[in-house]
Every structure is written in structure tokens, then in C-alpha cells.
C-alpha atoms as a PDB file:
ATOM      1  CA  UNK A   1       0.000   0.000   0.000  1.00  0.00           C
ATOM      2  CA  UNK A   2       1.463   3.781  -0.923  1.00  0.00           C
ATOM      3  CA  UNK A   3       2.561   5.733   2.018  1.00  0.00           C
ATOM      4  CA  UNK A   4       3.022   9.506   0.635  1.00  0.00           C
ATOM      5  CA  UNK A   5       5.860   9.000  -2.394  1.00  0.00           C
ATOM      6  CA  UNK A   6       6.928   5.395  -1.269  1.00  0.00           C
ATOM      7  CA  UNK A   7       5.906   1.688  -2.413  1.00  0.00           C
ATOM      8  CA  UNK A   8       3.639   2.752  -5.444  1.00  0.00           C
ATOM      9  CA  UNK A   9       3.476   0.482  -7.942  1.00  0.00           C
ATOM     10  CA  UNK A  10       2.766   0.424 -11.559  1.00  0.00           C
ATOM     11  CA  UNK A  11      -0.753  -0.536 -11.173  1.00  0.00           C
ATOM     12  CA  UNK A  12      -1.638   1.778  -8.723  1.00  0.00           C
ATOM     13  CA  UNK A  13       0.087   4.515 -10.070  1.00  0.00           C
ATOM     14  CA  UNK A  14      -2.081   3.856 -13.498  1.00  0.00           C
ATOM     15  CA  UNK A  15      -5.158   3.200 -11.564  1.00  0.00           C
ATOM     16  CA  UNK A  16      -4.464   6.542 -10.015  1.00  0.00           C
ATOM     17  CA  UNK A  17      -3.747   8.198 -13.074  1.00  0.00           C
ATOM     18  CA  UNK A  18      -7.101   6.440 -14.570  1.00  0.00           C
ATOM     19  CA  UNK A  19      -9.288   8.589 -12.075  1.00  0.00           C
ATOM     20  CA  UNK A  20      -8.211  11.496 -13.219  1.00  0.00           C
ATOM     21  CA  UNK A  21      -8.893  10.542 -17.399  1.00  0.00           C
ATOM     22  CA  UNK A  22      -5.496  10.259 -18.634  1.00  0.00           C
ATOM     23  CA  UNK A  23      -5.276   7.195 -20.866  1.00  0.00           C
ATOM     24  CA  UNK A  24      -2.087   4.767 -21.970  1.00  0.00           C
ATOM     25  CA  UNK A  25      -1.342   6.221 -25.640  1.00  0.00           C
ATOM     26  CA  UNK A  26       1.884   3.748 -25.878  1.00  0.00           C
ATOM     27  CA  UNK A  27       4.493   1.570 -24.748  1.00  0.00           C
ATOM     28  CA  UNK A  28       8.537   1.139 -25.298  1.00  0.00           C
ATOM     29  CA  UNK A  29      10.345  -1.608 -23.629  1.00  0.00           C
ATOM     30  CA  UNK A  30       9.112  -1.285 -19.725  1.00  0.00           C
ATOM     31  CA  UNK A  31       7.495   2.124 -20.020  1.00  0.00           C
ATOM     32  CA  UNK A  32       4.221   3.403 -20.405  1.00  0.00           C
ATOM     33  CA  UNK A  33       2.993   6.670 -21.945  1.00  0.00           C
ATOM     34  CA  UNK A  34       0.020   8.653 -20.407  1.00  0.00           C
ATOM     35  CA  UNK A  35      -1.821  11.780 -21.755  1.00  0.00           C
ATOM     36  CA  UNK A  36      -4.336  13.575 -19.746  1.00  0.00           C
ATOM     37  CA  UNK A  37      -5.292  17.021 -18.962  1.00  0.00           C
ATOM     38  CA  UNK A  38      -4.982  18.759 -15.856  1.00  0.00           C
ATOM     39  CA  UNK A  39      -6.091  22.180 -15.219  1.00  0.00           C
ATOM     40  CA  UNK A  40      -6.616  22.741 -18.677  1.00  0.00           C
ATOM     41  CA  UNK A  41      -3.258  21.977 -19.074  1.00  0.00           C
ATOM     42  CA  UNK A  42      -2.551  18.693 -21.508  1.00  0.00           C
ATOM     43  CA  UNK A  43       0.420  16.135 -19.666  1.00  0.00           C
ATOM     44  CA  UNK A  44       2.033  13.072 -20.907  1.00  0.00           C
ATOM     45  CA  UNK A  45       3.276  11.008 -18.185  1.00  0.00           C
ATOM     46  CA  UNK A  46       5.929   7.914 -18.171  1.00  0.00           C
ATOM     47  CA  UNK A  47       5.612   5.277 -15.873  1.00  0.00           C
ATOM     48  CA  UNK A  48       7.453   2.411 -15.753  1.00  0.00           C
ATOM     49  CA  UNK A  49       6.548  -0.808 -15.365  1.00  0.00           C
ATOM     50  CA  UNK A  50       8.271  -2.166 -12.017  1.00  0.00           C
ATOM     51  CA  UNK A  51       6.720  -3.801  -8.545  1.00  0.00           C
ATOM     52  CA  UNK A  52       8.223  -1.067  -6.985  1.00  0.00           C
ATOM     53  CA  UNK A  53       8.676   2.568  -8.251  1.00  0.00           C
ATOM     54  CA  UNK A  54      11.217   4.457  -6.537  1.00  0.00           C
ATOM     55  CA  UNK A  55      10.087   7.718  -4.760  1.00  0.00           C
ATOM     56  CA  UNK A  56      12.112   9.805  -6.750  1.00  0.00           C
ATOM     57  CA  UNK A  57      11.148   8.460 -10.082  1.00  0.00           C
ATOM     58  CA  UNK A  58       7.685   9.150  -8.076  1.00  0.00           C
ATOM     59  CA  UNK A  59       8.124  12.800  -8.052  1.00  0.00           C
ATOM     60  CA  UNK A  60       8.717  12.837 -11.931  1.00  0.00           C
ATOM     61  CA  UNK A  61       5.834  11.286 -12.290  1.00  0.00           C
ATOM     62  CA  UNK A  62       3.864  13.746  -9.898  1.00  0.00           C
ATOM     63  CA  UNK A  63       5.984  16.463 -11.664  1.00  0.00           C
ATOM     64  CA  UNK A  64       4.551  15.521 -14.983  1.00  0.00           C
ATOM     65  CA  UNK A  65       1.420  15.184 -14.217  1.00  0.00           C
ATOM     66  CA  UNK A  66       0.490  18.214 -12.792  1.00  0.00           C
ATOM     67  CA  UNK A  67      -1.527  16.832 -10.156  1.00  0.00           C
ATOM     68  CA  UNK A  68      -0.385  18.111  -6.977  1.00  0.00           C
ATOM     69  CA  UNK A  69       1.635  16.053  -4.555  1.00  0.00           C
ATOM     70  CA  UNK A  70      -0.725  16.396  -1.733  1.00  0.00           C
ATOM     71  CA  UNK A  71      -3.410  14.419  -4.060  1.00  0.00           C
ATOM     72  CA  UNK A  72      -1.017  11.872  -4.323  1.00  0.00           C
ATOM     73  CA  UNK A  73      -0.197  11.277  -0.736  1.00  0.00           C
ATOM     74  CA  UNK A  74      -4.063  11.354   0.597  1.00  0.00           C
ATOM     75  CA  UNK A  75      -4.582   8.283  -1.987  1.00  0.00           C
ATOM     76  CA  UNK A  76      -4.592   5.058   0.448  1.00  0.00           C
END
């Protein structure tokens, strides 16, 4: 289970992603493309495909999302 930035994994990071409308547009290798819109504002995020994401890689993927960290960490 997530606590804040840590132990996210690929699944719940796209599940996460999923709530908010962005949708997979491709795939190279291990990663996964995302495009959404935030804000009025369209994103594409990468995620890769691993048990465990690493909290900084986590923060690029909050980073280019736009969805603001404290979103992130309230998700349980």
C-alpha cells in the first residue's frame, strides 16, 4: 500500500492516473505513456513498469502530471 511517495506500484500509479482521465497512448520496452489534462493543461506522463517505483522516479511522475503532490499522498 502507498505511504506519501513510497511503495507505489505500476498498477496503482495507473489506476491513479485512470481517475483522473489520462489514458495509456503507448508503450517502449518497460514504459508506459500517459496523456491527460490537468487544469486545462494537456500532460504526458511515463511510468514504468516495475513492482516497486522508486520515490524519486515518483516525483517525476507527480511532476509531470500536474496533479499536486498532496493528491497523491491522501490516496490510500
Amino acid at each position: 500500500m502507498p505511504k506519501g511517495l513510497n511503495n507505489w506500484s505500476y498498477r496503482q500509479v495507473v489506476t491513479f492516473l485512470k481517475t483522473f482521465h489520462f489514458q495509456e497512448i503507448h508503450s517502449r520496452g518497460d514504459h508506459f505513456y500517459f496523456c491527460g489534462v490537468y487544469n486545462g493543461t494537456p500532460r504526458m506522463v511515463t511510468v514504468p513498469k516495475k513492482k516497486i517505483i522508486k520515490t524519486g522516479t515518483m516525483k517525476g511522475i507527480v511532476a509531470q502530471s500536474g496533479i499536486p503532490e498532496s493528491i497523491w499522498r491522501k490516496q490510500k
